[in-house]
Protein backbone atom coordinates (compact mmCIF):
# COMPACT_ATOMS: atom_id res chain seq x y z
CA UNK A 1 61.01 108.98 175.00
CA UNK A 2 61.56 112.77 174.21
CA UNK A 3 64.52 113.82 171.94
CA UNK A 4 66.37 114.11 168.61
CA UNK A 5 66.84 111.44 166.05
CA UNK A 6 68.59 110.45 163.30
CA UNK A 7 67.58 107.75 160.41
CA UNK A 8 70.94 106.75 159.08
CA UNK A 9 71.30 105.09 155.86
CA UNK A 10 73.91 102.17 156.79
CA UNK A 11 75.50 102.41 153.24
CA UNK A 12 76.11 105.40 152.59
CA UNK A 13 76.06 107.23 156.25
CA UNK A 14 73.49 109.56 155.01
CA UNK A 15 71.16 110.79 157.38
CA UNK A 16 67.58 112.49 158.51
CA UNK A 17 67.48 114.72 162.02
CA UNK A 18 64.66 114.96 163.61
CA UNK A 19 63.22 115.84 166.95
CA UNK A 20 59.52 114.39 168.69
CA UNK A 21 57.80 113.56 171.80
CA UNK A 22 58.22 109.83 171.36
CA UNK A 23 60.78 108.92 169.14
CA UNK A 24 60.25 105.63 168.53
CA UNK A 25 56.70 105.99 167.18
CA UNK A 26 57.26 109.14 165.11
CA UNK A 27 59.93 106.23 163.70
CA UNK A 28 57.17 103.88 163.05
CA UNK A 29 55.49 106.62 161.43
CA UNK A 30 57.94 107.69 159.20
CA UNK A 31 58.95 103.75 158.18
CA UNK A 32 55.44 103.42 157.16
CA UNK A 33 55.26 106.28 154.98
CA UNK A 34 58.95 105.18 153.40
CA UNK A 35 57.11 101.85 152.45
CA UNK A 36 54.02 103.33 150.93
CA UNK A 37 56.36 105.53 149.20
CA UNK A 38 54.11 108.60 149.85
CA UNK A 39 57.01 110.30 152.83
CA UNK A 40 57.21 114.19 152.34
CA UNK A 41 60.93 113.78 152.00
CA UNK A 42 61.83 112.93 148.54
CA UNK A 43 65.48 112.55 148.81
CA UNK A 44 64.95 109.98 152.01
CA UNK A 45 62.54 108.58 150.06
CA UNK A 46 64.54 107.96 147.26
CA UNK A 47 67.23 106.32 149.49
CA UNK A 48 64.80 103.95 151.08
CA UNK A 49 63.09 102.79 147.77
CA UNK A 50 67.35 102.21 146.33
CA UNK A 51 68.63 100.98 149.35
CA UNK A 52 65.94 99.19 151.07
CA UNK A 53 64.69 99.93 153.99
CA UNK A 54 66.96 96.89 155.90
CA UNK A 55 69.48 99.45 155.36
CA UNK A 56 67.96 102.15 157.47
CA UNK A 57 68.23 102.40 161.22
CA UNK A 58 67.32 104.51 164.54
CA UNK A 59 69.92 106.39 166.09
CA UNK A 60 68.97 108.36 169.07
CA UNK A 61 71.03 111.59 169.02
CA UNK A 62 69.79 113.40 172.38
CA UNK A 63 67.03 112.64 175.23
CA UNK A 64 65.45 114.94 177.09
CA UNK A 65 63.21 115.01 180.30
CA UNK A 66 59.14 114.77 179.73
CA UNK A 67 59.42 118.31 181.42
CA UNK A 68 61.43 120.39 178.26
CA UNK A 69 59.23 122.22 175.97
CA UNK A 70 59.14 121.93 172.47
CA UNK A 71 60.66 125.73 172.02
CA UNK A 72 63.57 124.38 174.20
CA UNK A 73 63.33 121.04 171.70
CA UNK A 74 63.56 122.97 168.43
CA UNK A 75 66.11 125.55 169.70
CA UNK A 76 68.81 122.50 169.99
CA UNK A 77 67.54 120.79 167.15
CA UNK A 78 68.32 124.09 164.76
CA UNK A 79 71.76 123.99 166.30
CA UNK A 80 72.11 120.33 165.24
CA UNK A 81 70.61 120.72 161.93
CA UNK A 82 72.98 124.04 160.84
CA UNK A 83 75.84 121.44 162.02
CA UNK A 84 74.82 119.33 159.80
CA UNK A 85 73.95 121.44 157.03
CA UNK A 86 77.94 121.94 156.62
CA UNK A 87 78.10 118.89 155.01
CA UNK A 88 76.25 116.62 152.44
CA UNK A 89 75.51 113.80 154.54
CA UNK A 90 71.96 115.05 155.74
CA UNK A 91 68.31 113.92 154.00
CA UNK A 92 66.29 116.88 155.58
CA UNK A 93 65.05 119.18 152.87
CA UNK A 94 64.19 122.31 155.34
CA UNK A 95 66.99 124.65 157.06
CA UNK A 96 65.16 125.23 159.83
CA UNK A 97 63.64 122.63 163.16
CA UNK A 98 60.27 121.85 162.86
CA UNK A 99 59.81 118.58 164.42
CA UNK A 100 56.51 116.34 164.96
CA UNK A 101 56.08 118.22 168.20
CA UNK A 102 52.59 120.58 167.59
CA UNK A 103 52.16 123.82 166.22
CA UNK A 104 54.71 126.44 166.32
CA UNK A 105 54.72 129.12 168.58
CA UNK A 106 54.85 132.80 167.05
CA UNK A 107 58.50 133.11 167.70
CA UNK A 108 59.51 129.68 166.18
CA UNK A 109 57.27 130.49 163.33
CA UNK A 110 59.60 133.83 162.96
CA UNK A 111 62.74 132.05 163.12
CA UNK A 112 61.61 129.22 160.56
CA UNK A 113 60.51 132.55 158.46
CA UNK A 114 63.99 133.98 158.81
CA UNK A 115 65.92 130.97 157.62
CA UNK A 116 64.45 130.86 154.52
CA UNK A 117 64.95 134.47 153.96
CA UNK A 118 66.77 134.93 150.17
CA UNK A 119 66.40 131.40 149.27
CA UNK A 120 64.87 131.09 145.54
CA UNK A 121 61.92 129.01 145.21
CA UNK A 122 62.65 125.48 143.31
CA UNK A 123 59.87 126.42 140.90
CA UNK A 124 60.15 129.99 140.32
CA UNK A 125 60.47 131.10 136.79
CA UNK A 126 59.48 127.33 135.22
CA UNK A 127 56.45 127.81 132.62
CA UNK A 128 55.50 124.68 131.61
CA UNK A 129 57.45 122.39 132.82
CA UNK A 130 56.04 119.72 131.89
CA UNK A 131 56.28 118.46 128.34
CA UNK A 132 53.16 117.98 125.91
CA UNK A 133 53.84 113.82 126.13
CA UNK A 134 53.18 114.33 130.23
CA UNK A 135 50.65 117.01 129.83
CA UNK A 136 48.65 114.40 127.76
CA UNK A 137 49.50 111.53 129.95
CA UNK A 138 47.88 113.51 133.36
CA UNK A 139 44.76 114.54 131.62
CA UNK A 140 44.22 111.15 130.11
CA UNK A 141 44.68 109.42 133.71
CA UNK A 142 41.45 111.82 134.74
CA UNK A 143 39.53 111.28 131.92
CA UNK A 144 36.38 109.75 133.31
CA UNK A 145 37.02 110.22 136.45
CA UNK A 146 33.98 111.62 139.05
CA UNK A 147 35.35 114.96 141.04
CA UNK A 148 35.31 114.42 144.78
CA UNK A 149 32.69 117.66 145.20
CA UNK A 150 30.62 116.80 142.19
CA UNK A 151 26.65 116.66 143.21
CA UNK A 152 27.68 118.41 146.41
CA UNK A 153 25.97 121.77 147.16
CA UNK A 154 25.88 123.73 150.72
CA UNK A 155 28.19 121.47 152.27
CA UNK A 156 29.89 123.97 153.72
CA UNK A 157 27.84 125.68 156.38
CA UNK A 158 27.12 129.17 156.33
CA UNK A 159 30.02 130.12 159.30
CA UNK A 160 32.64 128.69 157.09
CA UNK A 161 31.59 130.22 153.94
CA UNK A 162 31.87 133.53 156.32
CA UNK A 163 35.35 132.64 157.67
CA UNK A 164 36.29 131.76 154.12
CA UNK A 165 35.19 135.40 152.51
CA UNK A 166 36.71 137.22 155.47
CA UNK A 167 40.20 135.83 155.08
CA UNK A 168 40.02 137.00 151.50
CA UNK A 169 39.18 140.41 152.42
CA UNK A 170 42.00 143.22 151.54
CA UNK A 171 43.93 140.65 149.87
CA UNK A 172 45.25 141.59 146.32
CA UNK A 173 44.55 138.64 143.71
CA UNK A 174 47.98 137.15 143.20
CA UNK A 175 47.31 137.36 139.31
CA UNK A 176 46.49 140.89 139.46
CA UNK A 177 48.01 143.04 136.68
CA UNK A 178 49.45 139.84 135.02
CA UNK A 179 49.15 139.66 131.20
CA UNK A 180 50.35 138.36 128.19
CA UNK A 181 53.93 136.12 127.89
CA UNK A 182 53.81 136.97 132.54
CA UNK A 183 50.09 134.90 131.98
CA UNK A 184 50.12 131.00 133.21
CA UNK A 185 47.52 130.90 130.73
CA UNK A 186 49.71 132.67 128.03
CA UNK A 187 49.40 130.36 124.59
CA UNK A 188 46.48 128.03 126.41
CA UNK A 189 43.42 127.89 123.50
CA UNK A 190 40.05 126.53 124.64
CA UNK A 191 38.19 124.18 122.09
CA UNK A 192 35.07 124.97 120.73
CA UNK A 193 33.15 122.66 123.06
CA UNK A 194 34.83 124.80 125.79
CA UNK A 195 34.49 127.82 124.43
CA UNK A 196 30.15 127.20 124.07
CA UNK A 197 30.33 125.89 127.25
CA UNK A 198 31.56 128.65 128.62
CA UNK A 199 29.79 131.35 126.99
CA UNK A 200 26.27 129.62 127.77
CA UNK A 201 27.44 130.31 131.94
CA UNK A 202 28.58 133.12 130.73
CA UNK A 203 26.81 135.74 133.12
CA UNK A 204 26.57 137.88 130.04
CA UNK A 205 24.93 135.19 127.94
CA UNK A 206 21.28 135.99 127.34
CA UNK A 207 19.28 133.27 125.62
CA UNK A 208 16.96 133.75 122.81
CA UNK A 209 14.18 133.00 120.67
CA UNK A 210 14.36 131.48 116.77
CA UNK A 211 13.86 134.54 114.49
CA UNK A 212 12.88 134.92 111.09
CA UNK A 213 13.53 137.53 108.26
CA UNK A 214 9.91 138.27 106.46
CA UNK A 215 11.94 139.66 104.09
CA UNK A 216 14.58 137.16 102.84
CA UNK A 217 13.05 133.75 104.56
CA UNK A 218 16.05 133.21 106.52
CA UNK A 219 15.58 131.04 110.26
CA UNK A 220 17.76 131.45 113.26
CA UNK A 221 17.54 128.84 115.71
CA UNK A 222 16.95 129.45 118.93
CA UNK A 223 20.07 129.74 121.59
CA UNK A 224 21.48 130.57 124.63
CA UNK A 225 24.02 133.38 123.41
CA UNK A 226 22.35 136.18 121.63
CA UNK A 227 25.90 138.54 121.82
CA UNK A 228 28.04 135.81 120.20
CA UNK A 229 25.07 135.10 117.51
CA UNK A 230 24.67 138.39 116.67
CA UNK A 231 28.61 139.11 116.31
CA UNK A 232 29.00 135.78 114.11
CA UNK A 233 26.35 136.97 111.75
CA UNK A 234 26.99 140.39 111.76
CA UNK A 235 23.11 141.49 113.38
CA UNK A 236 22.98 144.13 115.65
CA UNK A 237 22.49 143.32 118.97
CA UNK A 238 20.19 145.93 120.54
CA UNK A 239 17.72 145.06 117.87
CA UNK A 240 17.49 141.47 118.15
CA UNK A 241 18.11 142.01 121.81
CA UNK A 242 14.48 144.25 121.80
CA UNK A 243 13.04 141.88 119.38
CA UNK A 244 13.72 138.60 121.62
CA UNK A 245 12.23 140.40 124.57
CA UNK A 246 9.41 141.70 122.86
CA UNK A 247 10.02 145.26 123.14
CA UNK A 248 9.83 145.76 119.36
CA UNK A 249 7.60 143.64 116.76
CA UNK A 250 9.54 143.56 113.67
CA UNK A 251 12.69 145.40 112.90
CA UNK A 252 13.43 147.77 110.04
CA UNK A 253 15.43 144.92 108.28
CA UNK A 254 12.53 142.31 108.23
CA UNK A 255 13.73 139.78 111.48
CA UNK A 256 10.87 139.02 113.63
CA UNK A 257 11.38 136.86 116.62
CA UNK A 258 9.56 133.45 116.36
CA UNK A 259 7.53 132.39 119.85
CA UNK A 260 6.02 128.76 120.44
């Protein structure tokens, strides 16, 4: 059974619209995700986990023949929803129709486009939002825990890595030009551990030898990042950088690199 829908909270007469092919299984569908408490829609959600979901019911607002199109479907379902939209008896988060009907066709997607023209983002202008008590809490739940992709290389085949690279192409990186306090990362201090771990993938990094001074008997252990050695121990560079690749023997200052 084509048509519109409403779930209608029986306490409060609070209700969702909504438009599918069959109605009463895009109902099942939506009762199950109410009782896993995962639905999409947090304020019907929210209802259903106060109210129960005993107090919830199927009302069938308009049924159509198997023969109307979605487009047709949507078009009266927009004129329902800005009806309802007058008041504050509806659940539905979104302005505009997009019912469990397919995909949208290039003029729906237009007119979903246009209703949301001028309407500020729930998010925009929140830097972190979350407090340091929750900000511990989340990365202490995922402590330990394997990543889904971990051990997996060339999954993807060599097509989709294509596809992937060409979307990208022209596209301006959307933290382009952003700096300082305008930073997400603006205040964010790596560890230590983080900050050797990430300067031994460094692509910069270049590993080196132990050296030795003949001169004042000092040792350098060998490492994996000769720039950040030499700038912690004030050495220049280019000279240990020639003396770990053998280029020169022994520099002016005594340090001679030490090979197994």
């Amino acid at each position: 059974m084509q048509g519109i829908y409403k779930i209608v909270n029986k306490v409060n007469g609070k209700y969702y619209v909504g438009s599918a092919k069959d109605i009463e299984l895009r109902f099942k569908e939506h009762c199950n995700s109410l009782e896993k408490g995962n639905h999409y829609n947090v304020y019907l959600q929210r209802a259903w986990n106060k109210y129960g979901g005993e107090n919830f019911q199927l009302a069938i607002h308009k049924i159509f023949s198997p023969e109307t199109n979605r487009e047709e479907l949507y078009e009266i379902e927009q004129i329902i929803l800005d009806e309802c939209f007058l008041n504050d008896k509806i659940y539905n988060v979104s302005h505009a129709a997009c019912g469990g009907c397919g995909s949208h066709s290039e003029e729906t997607r237009i007119k979903i486009g246009i209703t949301g023209l001028g309407r500020v983002p729930w998010n925009k202008d929140l830097k972190n939002c979350f407090s340091e008590e929750v900000c511990q809490q989340l990365s202490e739940s995922h402590k330990g825990q394997v990543p889904w992709n971990k051990g997996k290389t060339g999954h993807l085949s060599a097509k989709t890595l294509r596809m992937m690279g060409n979307r990208h192409i022209g596209q301006v990186a959307w933290n382009k030009g952003v700096s300082g306090e305008d930073s997400h990362r603006y205040g964010i201090k790596h560890t230590d551990e983080t900050r050797d771990l990430m300067s031994i993938n460094s692509p910069s990094a270049k590993p080196y030898p132990a050296f030795r001074n003949i001169k004042s008997g000092i040792c350098i252990s060998a490492g994996h990042n000769l720039k950040r050695m030499c700038r912690e121990l004030g050495l220049n560079w280019d000279t240990m950088w020639n003396l770990s690749r053998g280029a020169t023997k022994c520099s002016r200052d005594g340090w001679v690199a030490v090979r197994e």
